[in-house]
C-alpha atoms as a PDB file:
ATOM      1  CA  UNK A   1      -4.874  14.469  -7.000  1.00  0.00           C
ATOM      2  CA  UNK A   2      -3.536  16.934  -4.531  1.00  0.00           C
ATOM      3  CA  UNK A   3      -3.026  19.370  -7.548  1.00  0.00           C
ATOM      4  CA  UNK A   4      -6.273  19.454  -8.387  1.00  0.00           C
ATOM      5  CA  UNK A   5      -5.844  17.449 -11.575  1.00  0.00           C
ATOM      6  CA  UNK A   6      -8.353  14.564 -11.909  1.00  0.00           C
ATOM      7  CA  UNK A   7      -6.790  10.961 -13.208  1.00  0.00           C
ATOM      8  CA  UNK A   8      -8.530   7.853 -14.326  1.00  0.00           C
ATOM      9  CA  UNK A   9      -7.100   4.428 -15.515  1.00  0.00           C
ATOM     10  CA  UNK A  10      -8.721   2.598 -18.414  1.00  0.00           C
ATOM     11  CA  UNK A  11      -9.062  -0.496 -20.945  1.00  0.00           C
ATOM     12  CA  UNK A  12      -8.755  -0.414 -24.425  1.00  0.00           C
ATOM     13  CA  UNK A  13      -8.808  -3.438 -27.214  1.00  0.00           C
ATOM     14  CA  UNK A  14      -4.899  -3.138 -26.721  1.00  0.00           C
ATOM     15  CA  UNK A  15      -3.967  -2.175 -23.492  1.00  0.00           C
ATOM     16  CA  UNK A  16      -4.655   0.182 -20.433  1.00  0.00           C
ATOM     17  CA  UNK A  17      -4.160   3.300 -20.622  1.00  0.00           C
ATOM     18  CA  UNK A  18      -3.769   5.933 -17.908  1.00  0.00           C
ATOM     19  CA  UNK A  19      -4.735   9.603 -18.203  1.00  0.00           C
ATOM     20  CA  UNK A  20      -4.448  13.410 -16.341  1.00  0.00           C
ATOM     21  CA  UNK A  21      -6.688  15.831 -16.685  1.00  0.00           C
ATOM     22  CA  UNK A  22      -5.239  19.177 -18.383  1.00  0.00           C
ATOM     23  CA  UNK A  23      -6.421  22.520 -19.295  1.00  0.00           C
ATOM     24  CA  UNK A  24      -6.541  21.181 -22.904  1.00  0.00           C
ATOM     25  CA  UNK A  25      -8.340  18.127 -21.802  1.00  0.00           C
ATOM     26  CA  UNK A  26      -7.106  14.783 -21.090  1.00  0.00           C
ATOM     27  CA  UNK A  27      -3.359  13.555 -21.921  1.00  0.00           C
ATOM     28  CA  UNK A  28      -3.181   9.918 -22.076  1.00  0.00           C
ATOM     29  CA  UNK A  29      -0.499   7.294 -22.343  1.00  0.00           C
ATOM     30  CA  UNK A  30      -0.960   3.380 -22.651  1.00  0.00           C
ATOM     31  CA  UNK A  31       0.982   1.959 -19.563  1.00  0.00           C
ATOM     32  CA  UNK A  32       3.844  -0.126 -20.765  1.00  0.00           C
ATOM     33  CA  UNK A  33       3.242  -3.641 -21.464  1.00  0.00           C
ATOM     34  CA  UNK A  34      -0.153  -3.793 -20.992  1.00  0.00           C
ATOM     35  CA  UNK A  35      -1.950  -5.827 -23.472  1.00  0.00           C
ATOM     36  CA  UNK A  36      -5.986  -6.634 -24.654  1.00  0.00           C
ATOM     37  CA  UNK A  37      -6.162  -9.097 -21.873  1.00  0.00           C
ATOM     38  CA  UNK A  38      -5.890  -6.541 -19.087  1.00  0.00           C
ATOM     39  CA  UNK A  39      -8.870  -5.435 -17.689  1.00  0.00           C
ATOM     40  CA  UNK A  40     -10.527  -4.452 -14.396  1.00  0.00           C
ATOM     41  CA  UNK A  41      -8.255  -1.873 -13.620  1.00  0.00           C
ATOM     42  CA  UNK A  42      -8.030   0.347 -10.230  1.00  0.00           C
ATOM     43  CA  UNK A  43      -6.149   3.498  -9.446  1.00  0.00           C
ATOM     44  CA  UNK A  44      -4.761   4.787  -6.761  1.00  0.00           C
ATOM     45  CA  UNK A  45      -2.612   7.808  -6.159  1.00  0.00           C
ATOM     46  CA  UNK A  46      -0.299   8.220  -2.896  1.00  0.00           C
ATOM     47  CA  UNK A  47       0.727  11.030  -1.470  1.00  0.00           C
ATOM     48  CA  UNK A  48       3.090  12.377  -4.101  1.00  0.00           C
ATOM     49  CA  UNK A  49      -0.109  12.206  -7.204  1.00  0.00           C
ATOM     50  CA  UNK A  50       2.856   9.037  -7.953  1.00  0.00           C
ATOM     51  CA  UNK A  51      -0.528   6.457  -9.507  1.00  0.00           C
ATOM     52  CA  UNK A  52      -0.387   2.643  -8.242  1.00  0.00           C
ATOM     53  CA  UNK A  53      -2.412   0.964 -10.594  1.00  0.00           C
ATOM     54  CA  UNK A  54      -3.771  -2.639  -9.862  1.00  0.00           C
ATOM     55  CA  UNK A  55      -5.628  -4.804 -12.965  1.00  0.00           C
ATOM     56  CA  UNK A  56      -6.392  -8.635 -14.085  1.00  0.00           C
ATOM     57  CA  UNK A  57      -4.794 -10.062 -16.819  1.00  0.00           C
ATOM     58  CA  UNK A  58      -6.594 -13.099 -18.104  1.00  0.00           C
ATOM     59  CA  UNK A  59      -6.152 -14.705 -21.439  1.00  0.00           C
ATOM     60  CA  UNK A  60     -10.020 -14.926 -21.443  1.00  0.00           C
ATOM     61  CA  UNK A  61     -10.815 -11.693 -19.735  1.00  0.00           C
ATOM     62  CA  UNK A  62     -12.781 -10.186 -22.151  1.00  0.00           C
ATOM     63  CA  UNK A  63     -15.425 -13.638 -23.089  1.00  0.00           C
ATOM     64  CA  UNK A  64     -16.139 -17.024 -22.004  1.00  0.00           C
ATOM     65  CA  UNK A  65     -14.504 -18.122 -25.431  1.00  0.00           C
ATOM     66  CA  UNK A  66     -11.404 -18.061 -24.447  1.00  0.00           C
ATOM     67  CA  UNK A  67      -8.474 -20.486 -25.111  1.00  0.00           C
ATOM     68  CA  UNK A  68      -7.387 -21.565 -22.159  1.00  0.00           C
ATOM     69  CA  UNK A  69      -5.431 -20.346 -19.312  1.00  0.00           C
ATOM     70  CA  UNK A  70      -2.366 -18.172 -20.084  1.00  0.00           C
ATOM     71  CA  UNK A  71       0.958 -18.138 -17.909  1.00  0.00           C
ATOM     72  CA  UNK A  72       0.644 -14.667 -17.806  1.00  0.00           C
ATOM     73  CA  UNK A  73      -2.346 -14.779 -15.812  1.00  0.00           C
ATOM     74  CA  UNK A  74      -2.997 -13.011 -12.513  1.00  0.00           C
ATOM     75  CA  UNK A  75      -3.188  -9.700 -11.165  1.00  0.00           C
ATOM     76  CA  UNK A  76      -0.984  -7.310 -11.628  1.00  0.00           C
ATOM     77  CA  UNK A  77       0.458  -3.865  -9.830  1.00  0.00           C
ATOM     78  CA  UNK A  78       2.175  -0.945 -11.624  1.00  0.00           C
ATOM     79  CA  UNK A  79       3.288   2.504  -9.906  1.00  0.00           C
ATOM     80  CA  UNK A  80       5.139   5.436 -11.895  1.00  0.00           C
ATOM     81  CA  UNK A  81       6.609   7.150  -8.786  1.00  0.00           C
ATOM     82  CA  UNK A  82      10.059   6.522  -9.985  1.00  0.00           C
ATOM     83  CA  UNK A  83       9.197   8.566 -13.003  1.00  0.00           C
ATOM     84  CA  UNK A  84       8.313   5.673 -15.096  1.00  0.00           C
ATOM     85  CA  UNK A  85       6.017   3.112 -15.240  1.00  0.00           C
ATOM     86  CA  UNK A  86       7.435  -0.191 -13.361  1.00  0.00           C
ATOM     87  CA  UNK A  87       5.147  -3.651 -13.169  1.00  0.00           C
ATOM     88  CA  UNK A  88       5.023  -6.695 -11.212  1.00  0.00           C
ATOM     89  CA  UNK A  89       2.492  -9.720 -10.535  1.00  0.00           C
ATOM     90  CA  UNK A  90       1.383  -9.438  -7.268  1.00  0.00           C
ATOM     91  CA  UNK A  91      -0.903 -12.943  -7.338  1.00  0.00           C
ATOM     92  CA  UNK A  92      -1.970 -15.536 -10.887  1.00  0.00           C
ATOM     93  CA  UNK A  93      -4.827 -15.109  -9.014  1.00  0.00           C
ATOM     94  CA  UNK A  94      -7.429 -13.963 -11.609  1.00  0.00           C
ATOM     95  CA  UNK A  95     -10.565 -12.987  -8.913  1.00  0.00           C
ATOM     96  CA  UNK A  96     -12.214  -9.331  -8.202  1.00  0.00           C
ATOM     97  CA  UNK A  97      -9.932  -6.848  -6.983  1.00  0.00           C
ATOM     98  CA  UNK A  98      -9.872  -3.754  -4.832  1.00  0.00           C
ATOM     99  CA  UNK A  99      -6.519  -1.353  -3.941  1.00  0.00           C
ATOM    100  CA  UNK A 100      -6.091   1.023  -1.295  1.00  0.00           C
ATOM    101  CA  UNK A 101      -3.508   3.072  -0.174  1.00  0.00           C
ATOM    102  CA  UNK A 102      -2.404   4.834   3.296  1.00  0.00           C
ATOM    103  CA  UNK A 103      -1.720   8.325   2.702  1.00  0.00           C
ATOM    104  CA  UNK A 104       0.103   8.824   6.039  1.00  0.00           C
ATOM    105  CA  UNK A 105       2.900   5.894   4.878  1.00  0.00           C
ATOM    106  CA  UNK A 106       2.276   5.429   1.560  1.00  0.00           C
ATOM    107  CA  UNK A 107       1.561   1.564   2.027  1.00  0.00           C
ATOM    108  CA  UNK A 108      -0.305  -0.370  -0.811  1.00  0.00           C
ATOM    109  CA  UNK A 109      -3.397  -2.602   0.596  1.00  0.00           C
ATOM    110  CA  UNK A 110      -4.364  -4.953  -2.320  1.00  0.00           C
ATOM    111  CA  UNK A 111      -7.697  -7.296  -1.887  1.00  0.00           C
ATOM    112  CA  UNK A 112      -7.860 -10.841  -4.464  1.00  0.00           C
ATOM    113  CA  UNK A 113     -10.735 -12.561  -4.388  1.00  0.00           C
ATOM    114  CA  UNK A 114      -8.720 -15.670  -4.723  1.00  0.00           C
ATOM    115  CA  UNK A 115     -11.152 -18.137  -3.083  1.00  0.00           C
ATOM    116  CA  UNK A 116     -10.887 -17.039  -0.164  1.00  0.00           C
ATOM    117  CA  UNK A 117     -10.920 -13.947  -0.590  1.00  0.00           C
ATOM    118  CA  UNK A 118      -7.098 -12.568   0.481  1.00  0.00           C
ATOM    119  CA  UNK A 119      -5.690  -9.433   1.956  1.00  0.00           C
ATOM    120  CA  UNK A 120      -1.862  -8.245   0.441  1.00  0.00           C
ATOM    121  CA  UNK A 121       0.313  -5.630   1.707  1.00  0.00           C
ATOM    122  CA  UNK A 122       3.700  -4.953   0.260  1.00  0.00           C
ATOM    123  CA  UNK A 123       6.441  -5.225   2.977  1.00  0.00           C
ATOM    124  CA  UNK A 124       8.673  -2.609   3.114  1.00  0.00           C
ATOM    125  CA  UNK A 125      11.601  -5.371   1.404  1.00  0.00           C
ATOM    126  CA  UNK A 126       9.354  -5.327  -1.565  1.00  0.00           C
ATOM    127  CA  UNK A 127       7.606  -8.744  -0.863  1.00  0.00           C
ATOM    128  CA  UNK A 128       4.168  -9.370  -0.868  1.00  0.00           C
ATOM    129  CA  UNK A 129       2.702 -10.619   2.406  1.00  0.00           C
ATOM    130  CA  UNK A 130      -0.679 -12.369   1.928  1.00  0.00           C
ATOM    131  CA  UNK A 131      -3.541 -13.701   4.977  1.00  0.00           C
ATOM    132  CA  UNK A 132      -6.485 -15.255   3.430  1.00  0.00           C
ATOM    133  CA  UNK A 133      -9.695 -13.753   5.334  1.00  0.00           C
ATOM    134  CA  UNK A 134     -11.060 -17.014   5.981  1.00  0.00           C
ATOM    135  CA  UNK A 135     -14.142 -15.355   7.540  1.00  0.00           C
ATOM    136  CA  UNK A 136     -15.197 -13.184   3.992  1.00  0.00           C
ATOM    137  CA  UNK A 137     -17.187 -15.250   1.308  1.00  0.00           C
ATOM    138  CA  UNK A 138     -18.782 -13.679  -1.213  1.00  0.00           C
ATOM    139  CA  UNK A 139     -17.548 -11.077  -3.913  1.00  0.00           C
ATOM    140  CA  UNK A 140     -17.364  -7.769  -4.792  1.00  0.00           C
ATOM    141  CA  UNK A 141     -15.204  -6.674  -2.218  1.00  0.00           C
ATOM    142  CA  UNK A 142     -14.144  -3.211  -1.960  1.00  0.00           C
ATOM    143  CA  UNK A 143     -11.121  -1.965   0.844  1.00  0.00           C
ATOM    144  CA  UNK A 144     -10.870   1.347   1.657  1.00  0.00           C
ATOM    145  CA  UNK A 145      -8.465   3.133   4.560  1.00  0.00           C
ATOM    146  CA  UNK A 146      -9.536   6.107   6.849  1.00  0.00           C
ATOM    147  CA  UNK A 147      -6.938   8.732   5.891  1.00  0.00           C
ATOM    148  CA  UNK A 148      -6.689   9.732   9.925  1.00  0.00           C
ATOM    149  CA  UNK A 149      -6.546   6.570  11.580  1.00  0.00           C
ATOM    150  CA  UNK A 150      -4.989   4.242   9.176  1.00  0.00           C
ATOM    151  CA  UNK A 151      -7.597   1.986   9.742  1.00  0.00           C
ATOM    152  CA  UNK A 152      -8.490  -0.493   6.811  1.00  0.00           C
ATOM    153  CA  UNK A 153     -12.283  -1.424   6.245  1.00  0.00           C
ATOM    154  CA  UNK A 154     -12.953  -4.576   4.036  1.00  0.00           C
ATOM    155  CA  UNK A 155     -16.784  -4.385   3.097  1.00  0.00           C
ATOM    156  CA  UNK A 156     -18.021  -7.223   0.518  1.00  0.00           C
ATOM    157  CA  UNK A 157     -21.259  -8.709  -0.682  1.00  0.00           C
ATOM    158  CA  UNK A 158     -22.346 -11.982   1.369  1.00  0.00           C
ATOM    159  CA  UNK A 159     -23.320 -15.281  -0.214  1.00  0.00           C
ATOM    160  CA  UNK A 160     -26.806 -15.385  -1.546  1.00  0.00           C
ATOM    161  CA  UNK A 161     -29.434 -16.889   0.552  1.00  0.00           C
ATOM    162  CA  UNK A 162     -30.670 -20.228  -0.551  1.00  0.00           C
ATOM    163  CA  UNK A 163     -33.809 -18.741  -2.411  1.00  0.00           C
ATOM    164  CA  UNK A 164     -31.323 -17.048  -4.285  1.00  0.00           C
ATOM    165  CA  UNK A 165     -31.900 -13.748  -3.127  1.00  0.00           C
ATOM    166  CA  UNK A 166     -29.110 -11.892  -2.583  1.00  0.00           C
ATOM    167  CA  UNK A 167     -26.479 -12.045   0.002  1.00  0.00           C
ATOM    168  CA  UNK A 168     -26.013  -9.400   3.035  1.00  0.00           C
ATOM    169  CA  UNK A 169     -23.159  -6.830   2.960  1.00  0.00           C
ATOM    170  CA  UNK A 170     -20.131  -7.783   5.625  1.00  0.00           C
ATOM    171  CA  UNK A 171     -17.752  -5.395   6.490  1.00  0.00           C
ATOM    172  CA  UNK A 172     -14.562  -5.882   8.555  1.00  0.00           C
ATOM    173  CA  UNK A 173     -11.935  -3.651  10.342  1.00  0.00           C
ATOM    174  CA  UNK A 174      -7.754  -4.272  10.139  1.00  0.00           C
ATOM    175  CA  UNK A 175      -6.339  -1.584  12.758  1.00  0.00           C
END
Protein backbone atom coordinates (compact mmCIF):
# COMPACT_ATOMS: atom_id res chain seq x y z
CA UNK A 1 0.00 0.00 0.00
CA UNK A 2 0.85 3.64 -0.09
CA UNK A 3 2.16 3.21 3.57
CA UNK A 4 4.49 0.94 2.76
CA UNK A 5 2.71 -1.96 4.42
CA UNK A 6 2.44 -5.06 2.17
CA UNK A 7 -1.24 -6.95 2.16
CA UNK A 8 -2.24 -10.26 0.74
CA UNK A 9 -5.69 -12.06 0.67
CA UNK A 10 -5.90 -15.80 1.26
CA UNK A 11 -7.89 -19.27 1.55
CA UNK A 12 -8.11 -21.34 4.36
CA UNK A 13 -10.27 -24.78 5.01
CA UNK A 14 -12.80 -22.18 6.56
CA UNK A 15 -12.72 -19.05 5.00
CA UNK A 16 -10.51 -16.18 3.49
CA UNK A 17 -8.66 -14.40 5.33
CA UNK A 18 -7.02 -11.03 4.70
CA UNK A 19 -3.74 -9.82 6.22
CA UNK A 20 -1.22 -6.45 6.74
CA UNK A 21 2.07 -6.62 7.13
CA UNK A 22 3.39 -5.19 10.65
CA UNK A 23 6.58 -4.68 12.38
CA UNK A 24 5.65 -7.81 14.41
CA UNK A 25 4.78 -9.67 11.32
CA UNK A 26 1.55 -10.29 9.77
CA UNK A 27 -1.98 -9.44 11.52
CA UNK A 28 -4.69 -11.35 10.00
CA UNK A 29 -8.44 -11.45 10.18
CA UNK A 30 -10.89 -13.95 8.36
CA UNK A 31 -13.22 -11.62 6.24
CA UNK A 32 -16.73 -11.95 7.46
CA UNK A 33 -18.81 -14.58 6.06
CA UNK A 34 -16.51 -16.19 4.08
CA UNK A 35 -16.73 -19.86 4.18
CA UNK A 36 -14.48 -23.25 2.85
CA UNK A 37 -16.05 -22.81 -0.49
CA UNK A 38 -14.38 -19.50 -1.26
CA UNK A 39 -11.47 -19.62 -3.15
CA UNK A 40 -9.55 -17.84 -5.93
CA UNK A 41 -9.31 -14.75 -4.26
CA UNK A 42 -7.83 -11.24 -5.67
CA UNK A 43 -6.92 -8.05 -3.92
CA UNK A 44 -6.93 -4.86 -4.70
CA UNK A 45 -6.30 -1.71 -2.75
CA UNK A 46 -7.58 1.90 -3.97
CA UNK A 47 -6.29 4.86 -3.25
CA UNK A 48 -7.05 5.13 0.45
CA UNK A 49 -4.97 1.27 1.25
CA UNK A 50 -9.32 0.72 1.67
CA UNK A 51 -8.79 -3.49 0.09
CA UNK A 52 -11.57 -4.58 -2.61
CA UNK A 53 -11.37 -8.10 -2.55
CA UNK A 54 -12.95 -10.25 -5.42
CA UNK A 55 -13.23 -14.43 -4.94
CA UNK A 56 -15.42 -17.59 -6.26
CA UNK A 57 -17.61 -19.26 -4.14
CA UNK A 58 -18.51 -22.68 -5.42
CA UNK A 59 -20.02 -25.46 -3.46
CA UNK A 60 -17.45 -27.68 -5.32
CA UNK A 61 -14.57 -25.30 -5.45
CA UNK A 62 -12.15 -27.16 -3.81
CA UNK A 63 -12.75 -31.02 -5.94
CA UNK A 64 -14.63 -32.47 -8.68
CA UNK A 65 -16.62 -34.41 -5.87
CA UNK A 66 -18.75 -32.05 -5.17
CA UNK A 67 -22.54 -32.17 -4.48
CA UNK A 68 -24.02 -30.21 -6.72
CA UNK A 69 -24.49 -26.64 -7.40
CA UNK A 70 -25.12 -24.34 -4.40
CA UNK A 71 -27.41 -21.09 -4.51
CA UNK A 72 -24.72 -19.37 -3.09
CA UNK A 73 -22.66 -19.75 -6.01
CA UNK A 74 -20.89 -17.01 -7.96
CA UNK A 75 -18.38 -14.49 -7.50
CA UNK A 76 -18.25 -12.35 -5.02
CA UNK A 77 -16.80 -8.58 -4.10
CA UNK A 78 -15.97 -7.29 -0.58
CA UNK A 79 -14.29 -3.75 0.26
CA UNK A 80 -13.55 -2.51 3.99
CA UNK A 81 -13.32 1.23 3.12
CA UNK A 82 -16.22 1.98 5.30
CA UNK A 83 -14.22 0.61 8.15
CA UNK A 84 -15.68 -2.76 7.96
CA UNK A 85 -15.88 -5.45 5.81
CA UNK A 86 -19.18 -5.18 3.48
CA UNK A 87 -20.02 -8.11 0.66
CA UNK A 88 -22.05 -8.49 -2.31
CA UNK A 89 -22.40 -11.01 -5.40
CA UNK A 90 -21.36 -9.32 -8.24
CA UNK A 91 -22.23 -12.44 -10.88
CA UNK A 92 -23.37 -16.71 -9.92
CA UNK A 93 -21.02 -16.81 -12.43
CA UNK A 94 -18.42 -19.32 -11.11
CA UNK A 95 -15.47 -18.75 -14.12
CA UNK A 96 -11.70 -17.26 -13.68
CA UNK A 97 -11.53 -13.92 -12.38
CA UNK A 98 -9.34 -10.85 -12.52
CA UNK A 99 -9.99 -7.19 -10.53
CA UNK A 100 -8.57 -3.97 -11.21
CA UNK A 101 -8.92 -0.76 -9.91
CA UNK A 102 -8.39 3.04 -11.20
CA UNK A 103 -6.41 4.85 -8.79
CA UNK A 104 -7.28 8.29 -10.24
CA UNK A 105 -11.35 7.51 -9.48
CA UNK A 106 -11.30 4.75 -7.48
CA UNK A 107 -13.52 2.64 -9.98
CA UNK A 108 -13.63 -1.24 -9.60
CA UNK A 109 -13.00 -3.17 -13.12
CA UNK A 110 -14.04 -6.84 -12.47
CA UNK A 111 -13.34 -9.60 -15.42
CA UNK A 112 -15.78 -13.23 -15.23
CA UNK A 113 -14.97 -15.65 -17.41
CA UNK A 114 -18.60 -16.40 -17.70
CA UNK A 115 -18.60 -17.94 -21.21
CA UNK A 116 -17.96 -15.31 -22.78
CA UNK A 117 -15.75 -13.98 -21.01
CA UNK A 118 -17.45 -10.48 -19.43
CA UNK A 119 -16.20 -7.11 -18.42
CA UNK A 120 -18.08 -5.40 -14.97
CA UNK A 121 -17.74 -2.02 -13.70
CA UNK A 122 -19.68 -0.77 -10.75
CA UNK A 123 -21.76 2.36 -11.68
CA UNK A 124 -21.48 5.03 -9.53
CA UNK A 125 -25.53 4.05 -8.21
CA UNK A 126 -23.97 0.91 -6.97
CA UNK A 127 -25.14 -1.37 -9.91
CA UNK A 128 -23.16 -3.57 -11.77
CA UNK A 129 -22.95 -2.88 -15.50
CA UNK A 130 -21.81 -5.94 -17.50
CA UNK A 131 -20.68 -6.20 -21.74
CA UNK A 132 -19.74 -9.63 -22.64
CA UNK A 133 -16.37 -9.33 -24.83
CA UNK A 134 -17.71 -11.36 -27.48
CA UNK A 135 -14.33 -11.14 -29.28
CA UNK A 136 -12.11 -12.90 -26.06
CA UNK A 137 -12.22 -16.83 -25.91
CA UNK A 138 -10.02 -18.52 -23.99
CA UNK A 139 -9.10 -18.26 -20.17
CA UNK A 140 -6.90 -17.00 -17.86
CA UNK A 141 -7.60 -13.56 -18.30
CA UNK A 142 -5.89 -11.00 -16.37
CA UNK A 143 -7.10 -6.87 -16.53
CA UNK A 144 -4.91 -4.46 -15.46
CA UNK A 145 -5.29 -0.32 -15.71
CA UNK A 146 -2.39 2.16 -16.52
CA UNK A 147 -2.38 4.32 -13.38
CA UNK A 148 -1.78 7.63 -15.84
CA UNK A 149 -4.09 7.13 -18.52
CA UNK A 150 -6.88 5.18 -17.09
CA UNK A 151 -6.63 2.95 -19.77
CA UNK A 152 -7.80 -0.75 -19.14
CA UNK A 153 -5.80 -3.67 -20.88
CA UNK A 154 -7.60 -7.14 -21.00
CA UNK A 155 -4.77 -9.74 -21.95
CA UNK A 156 -5.96 -13.59 -21.91
CA UNK A 157 -4.75 -16.91 -23.18
CA UNK A 158 -6.26 -17.87 -26.76
CA UNK A 159 -7.94 -21.17 -27.57
CA UNK A 160 -5.58 -23.99 -28.20
CA UNK A 161 -4.75 -24.83 -31.69
CA UNK A 162 -6.26 -27.98 -33.00
CA UNK A 163 -3.03 -30.12 -32.32
CA UNK A 164 -3.62 -29.11 -28.98
CA UNK A 165 -0.85 -26.94 -28.55
CA UNK A 166 -1.50 -24.09 -26.82
CA UNK A 167 -3.41 -21.05 -27.64
CA UNK A 168 -1.82 -17.42 -28.47
CA UNK A 169 -2.01 -14.57 -25.90
CA UNK A 170 -4.78 -11.68 -26.98
CA UNK A 171 -4.75 -8.57 -25.43
CA UNK A 172 -7.31 -5.74 -25.76
CA UNK A 173 -7.55 -1.97 -24.86
CA UNK A 174 -10.94 -0.15 -23.10
CA UNK A 175 -9.99 3.74 -23.16
Amino acid sequence: GSDGRARIVYETSSSLRYGVSTAAGLTTTPIPGTSGGDWQPTLALDAGDHADLLWTHSYHGRGCAGGGDDPKDGTYLATNASGAWHATRVTTATGGTSLAIDPASGRLFVLVDDNPLVYRTLAAGGAWESTPLTSASGGFAVLGVDPTTGTQLVALLGEPAPDGTGGPVEAMTRP
